[in-house]
Protein backbone atom coordinates (compact mmCIF):
# COMPACT_ATOMS: atom_id res chain seq x y z
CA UNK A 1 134.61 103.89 13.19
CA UNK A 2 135.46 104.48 17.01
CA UNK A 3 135.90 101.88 19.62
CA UNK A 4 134.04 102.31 22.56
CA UNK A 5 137.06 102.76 25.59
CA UNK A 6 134.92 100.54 27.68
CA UNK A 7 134.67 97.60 24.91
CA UNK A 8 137.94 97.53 24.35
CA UNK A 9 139.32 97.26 28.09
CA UNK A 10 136.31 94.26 28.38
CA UNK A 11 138.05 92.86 25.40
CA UNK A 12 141.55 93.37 26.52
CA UNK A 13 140.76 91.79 29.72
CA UNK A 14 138.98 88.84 28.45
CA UNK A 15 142.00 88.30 25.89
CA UNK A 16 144.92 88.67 27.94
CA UNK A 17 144.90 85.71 29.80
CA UNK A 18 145.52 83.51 26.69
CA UNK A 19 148.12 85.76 25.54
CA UNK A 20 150.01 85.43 28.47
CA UNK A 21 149.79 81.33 28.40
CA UNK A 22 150.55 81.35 24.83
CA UNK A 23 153.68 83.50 25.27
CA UNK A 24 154.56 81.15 28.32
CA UNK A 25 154.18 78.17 26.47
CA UNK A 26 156.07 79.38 23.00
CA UNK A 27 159.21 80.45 25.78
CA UNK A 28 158.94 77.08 28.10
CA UNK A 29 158.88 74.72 24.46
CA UNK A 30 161.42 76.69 23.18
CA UNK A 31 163.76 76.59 26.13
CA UNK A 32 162.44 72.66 26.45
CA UNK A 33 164.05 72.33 22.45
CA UNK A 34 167.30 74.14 23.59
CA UNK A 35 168.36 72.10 26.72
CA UNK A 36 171.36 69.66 26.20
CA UNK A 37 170.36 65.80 26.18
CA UNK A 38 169.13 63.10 24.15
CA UNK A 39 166.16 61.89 26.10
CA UNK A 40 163.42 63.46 28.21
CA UNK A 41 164.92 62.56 31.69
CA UNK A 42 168.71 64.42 30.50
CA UNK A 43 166.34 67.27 28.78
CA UNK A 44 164.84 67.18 32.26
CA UNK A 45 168.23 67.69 34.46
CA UNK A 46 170.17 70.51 31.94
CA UNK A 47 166.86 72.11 32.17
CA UNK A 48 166.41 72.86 35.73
């Protein structure tokens, strides 16, 4: 069974987007989990 080039760049295309925010959220909760401090404000300041 062959994919049609064309399907699959339509596919690619309308799938990429939520790739690209589900790789940016796994990255900015795991830095979030990594940054020094108790609470959110101190999680806040090491983070930036």
């Amino acid at each position: 069974m062959r994919i049609d080039t064309v399907k699959l760049k339509k596919l690619l295309l309308k799938v990429l987007p939520y790739l690209l925010f589900g790789l940016f959220c796994t990255h900015f909760g795991q830095a979030w989990r990594m940054a020094d401090g108790t609470n959110a404000s101190e999680q806040l300041l090491s983070f930036f």
